[in-house]
C-alpha atoms as a PDB file:
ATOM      1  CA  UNK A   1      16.200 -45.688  -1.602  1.00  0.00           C
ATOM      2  CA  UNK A   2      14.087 -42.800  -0.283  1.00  0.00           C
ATOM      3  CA  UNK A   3      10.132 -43.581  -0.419  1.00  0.00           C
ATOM      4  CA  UNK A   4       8.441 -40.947  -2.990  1.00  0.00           C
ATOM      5  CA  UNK A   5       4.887 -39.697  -3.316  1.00  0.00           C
ATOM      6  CA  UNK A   6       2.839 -37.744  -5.446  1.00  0.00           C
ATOM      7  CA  UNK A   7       1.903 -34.480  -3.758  1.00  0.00           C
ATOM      8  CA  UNK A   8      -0.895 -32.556  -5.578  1.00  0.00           C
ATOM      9  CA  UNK A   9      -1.472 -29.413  -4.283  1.00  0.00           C
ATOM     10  CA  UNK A  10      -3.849 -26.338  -5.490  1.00  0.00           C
ATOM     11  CA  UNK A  11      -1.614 -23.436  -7.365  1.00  0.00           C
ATOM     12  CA  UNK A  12      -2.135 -20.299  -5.175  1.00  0.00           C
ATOM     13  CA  UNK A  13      -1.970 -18.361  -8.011  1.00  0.00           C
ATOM     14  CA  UNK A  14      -3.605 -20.518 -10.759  1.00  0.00           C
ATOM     15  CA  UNK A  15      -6.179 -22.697  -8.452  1.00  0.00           C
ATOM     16  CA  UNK A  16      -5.195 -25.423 -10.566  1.00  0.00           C
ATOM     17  CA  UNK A  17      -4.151 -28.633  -9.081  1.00  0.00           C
ATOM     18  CA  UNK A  18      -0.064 -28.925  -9.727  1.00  0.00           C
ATOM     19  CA  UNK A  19       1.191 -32.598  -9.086  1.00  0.00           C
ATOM     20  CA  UNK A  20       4.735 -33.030  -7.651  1.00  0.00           C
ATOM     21  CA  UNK A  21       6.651 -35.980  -6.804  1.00  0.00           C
ATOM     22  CA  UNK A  22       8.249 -35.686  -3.727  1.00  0.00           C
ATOM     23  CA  UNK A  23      10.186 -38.024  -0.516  1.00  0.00           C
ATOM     24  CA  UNK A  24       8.705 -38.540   1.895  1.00  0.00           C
ATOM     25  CA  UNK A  25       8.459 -40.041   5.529  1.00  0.00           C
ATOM     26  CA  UNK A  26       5.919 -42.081   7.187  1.00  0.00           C
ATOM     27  CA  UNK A  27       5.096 -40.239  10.843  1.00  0.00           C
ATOM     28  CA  UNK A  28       2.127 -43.006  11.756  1.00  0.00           C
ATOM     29  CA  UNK A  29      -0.759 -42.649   9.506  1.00  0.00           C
ATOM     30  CA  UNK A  30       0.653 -39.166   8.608  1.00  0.00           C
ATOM     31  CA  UNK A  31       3.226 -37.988   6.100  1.00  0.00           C
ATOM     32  CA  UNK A  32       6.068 -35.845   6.492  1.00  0.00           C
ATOM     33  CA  UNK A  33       7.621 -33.970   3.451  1.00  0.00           C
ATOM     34  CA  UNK A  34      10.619 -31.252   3.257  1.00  0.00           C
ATOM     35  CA  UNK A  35      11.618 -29.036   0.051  1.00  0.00           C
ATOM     36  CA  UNK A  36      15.133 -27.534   0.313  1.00  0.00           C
ATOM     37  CA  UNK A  37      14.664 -27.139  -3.491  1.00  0.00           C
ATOM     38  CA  UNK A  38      17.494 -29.216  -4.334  1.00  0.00           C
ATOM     39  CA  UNK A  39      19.997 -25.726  -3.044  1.00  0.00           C
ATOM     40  CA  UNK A  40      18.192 -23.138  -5.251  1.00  0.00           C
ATOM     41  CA  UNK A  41      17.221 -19.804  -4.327  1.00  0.00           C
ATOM     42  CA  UNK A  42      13.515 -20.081  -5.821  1.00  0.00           C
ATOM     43  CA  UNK A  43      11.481 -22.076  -3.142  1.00  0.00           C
ATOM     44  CA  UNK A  44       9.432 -24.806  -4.691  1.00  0.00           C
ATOM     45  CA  UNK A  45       6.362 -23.888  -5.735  1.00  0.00           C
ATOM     46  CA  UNK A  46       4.801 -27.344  -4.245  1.00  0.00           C
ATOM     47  CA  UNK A  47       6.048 -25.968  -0.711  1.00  0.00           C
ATOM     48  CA  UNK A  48       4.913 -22.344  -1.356  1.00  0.00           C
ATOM     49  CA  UNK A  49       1.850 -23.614  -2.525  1.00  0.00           C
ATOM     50  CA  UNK A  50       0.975 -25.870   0.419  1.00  0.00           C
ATOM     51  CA  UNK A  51       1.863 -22.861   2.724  1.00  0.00           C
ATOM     52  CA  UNK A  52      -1.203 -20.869   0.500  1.00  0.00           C
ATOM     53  CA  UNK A  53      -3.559 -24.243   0.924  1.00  0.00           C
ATOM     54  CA  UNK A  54      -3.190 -26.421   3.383  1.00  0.00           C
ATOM     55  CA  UNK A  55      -5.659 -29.315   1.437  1.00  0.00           C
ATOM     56  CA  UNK A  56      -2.930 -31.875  -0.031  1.00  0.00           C
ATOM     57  CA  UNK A  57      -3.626 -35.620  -1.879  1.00  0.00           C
ATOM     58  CA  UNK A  58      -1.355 -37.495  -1.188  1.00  0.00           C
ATOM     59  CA  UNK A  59      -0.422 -40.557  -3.386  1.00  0.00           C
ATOM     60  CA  UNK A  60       1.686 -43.741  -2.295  1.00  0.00           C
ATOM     61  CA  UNK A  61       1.366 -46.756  -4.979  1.00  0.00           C
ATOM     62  CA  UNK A  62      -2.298 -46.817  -5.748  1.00  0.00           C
ATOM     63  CA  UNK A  63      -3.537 -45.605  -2.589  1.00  0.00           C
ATOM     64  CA  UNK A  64      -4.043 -41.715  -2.387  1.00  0.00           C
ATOM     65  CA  UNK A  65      -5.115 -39.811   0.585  1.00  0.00           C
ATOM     66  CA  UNK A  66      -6.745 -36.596   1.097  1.00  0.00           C
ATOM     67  CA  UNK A  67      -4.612 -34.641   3.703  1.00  0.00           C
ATOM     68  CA  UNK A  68      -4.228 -31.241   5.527  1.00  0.00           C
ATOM     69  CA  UNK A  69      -0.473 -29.807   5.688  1.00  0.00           C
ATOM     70  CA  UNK A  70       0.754 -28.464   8.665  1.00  0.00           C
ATOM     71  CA  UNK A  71       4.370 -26.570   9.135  1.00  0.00           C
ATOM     72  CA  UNK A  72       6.247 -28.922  11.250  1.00  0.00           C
ATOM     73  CA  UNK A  73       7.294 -27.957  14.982  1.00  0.00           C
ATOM     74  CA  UNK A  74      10.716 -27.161  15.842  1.00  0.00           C
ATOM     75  CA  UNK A  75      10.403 -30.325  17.910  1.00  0.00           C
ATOM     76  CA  UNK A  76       9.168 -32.243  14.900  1.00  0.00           C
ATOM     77  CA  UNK A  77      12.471 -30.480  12.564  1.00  0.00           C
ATOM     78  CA  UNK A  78      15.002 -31.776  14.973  1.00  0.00           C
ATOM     79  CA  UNK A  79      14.039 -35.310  15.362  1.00  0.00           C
ATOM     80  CA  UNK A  80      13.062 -35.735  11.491  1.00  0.00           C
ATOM     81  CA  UNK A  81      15.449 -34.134  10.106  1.00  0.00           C
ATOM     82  CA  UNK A  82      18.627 -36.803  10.828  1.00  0.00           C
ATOM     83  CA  UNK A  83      15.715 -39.325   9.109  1.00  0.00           C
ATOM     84  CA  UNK A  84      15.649 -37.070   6.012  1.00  0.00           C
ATOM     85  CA  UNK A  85      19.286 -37.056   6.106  1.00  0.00           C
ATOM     86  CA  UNK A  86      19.920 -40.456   6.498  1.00  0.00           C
ATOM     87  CA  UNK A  87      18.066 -41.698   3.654  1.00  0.00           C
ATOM     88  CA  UNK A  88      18.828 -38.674   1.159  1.00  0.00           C
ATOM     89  CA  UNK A  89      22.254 -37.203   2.384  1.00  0.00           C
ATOM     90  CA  UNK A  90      22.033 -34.313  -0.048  1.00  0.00           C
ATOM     91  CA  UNK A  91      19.318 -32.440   1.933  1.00  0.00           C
ATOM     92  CA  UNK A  92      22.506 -30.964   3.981  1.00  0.00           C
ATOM     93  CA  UNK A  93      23.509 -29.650   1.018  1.00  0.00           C
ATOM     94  CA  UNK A  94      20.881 -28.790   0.075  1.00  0.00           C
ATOM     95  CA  UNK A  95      20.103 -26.872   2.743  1.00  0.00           C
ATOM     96  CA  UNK A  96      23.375 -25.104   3.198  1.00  0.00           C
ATOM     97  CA  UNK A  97      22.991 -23.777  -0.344  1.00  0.00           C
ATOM     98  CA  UNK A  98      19.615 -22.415  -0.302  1.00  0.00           C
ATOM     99  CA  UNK A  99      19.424 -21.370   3.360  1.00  0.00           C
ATOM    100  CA  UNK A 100      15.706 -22.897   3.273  1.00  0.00           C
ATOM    101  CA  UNK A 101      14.167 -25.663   4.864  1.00  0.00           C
ATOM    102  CA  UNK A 102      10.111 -25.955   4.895  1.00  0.00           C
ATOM    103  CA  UNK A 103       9.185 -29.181   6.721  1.00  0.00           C
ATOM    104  CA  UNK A 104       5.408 -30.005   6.899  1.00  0.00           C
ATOM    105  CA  UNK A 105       3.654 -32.653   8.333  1.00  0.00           C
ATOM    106  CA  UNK A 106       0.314 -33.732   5.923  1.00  0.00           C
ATOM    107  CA  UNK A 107      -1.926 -35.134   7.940  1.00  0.00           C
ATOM    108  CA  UNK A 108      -4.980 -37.590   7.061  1.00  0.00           C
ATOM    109  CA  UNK A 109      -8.491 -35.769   6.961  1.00  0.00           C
ATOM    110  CA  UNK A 110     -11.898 -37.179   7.514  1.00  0.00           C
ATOM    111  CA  UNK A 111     -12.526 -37.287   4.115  1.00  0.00           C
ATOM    112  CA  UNK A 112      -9.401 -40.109   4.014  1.00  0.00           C
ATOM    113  CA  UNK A 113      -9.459 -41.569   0.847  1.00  0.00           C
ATOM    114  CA  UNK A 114      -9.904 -39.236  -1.984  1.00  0.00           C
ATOM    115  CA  UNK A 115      -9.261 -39.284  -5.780  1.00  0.00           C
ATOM    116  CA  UNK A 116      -6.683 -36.656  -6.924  1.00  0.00           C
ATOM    117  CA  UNK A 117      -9.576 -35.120  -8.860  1.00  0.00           C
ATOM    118  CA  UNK A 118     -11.289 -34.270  -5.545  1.00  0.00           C
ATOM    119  CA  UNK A 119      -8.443 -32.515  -3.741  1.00  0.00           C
ATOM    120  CA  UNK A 120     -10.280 -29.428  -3.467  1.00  0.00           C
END
């Protein structure tokens, strides 16, 4: 069973905070999330959003973290995605369906722990 979050991210067109629940993989103390949009031509609009503001929560069980999303590197894309794969096998077809793949690395700020009220 895949691990899931809840991403919240800040609408780029709204400014409103838009909570998604999304798989995830644990890089160290960092977080790695990928949206293929389950094959669908419309991107998600968590992934387009966090490409318009990088300042993410992030929320595991009880514990939610204030974060800063990143694209991931090529590098990163070829050694995480067989992980993704492995634990959700549909991303491949995902993937070949939509043509799209946004991988991005959320990464712990200094502000660390943050209520999902205070993502902004």
């Amino acid at each position: 069973m895949p691990q899931t979050c809840l991403l919240t991210t800040i609408g780029r067109r709204s400014g409103q905070q838009r909570s998604t629940p999304v798989m995830f993989l644990a890089l160290g103390n960092a977080y790695v999330v990928t949206s293929e949009n389950f094959g669908q031509r419309r991107e998600a609009a968590w992934a387009l959003n966090l490409e318009a503001d990088p300042r993410v929560t992030v929320q595991v069980g009880s514990a939610v973290t204030a974060c800063r999303g990143r694209p991931a590197a090529e590098a990163e894309v070829a050694t995480l995605w067989p992980r993704f794969v492995a634990v959700w096998p549909a991303h491949e077809k995902y993937l070949a369906r939509s043509g799209v793949r946004k991988m991005f690395v959320l990464e712990p700020t200094d502000a660390g722990l943050a209520s999902a009220a205070g993502a902004a």
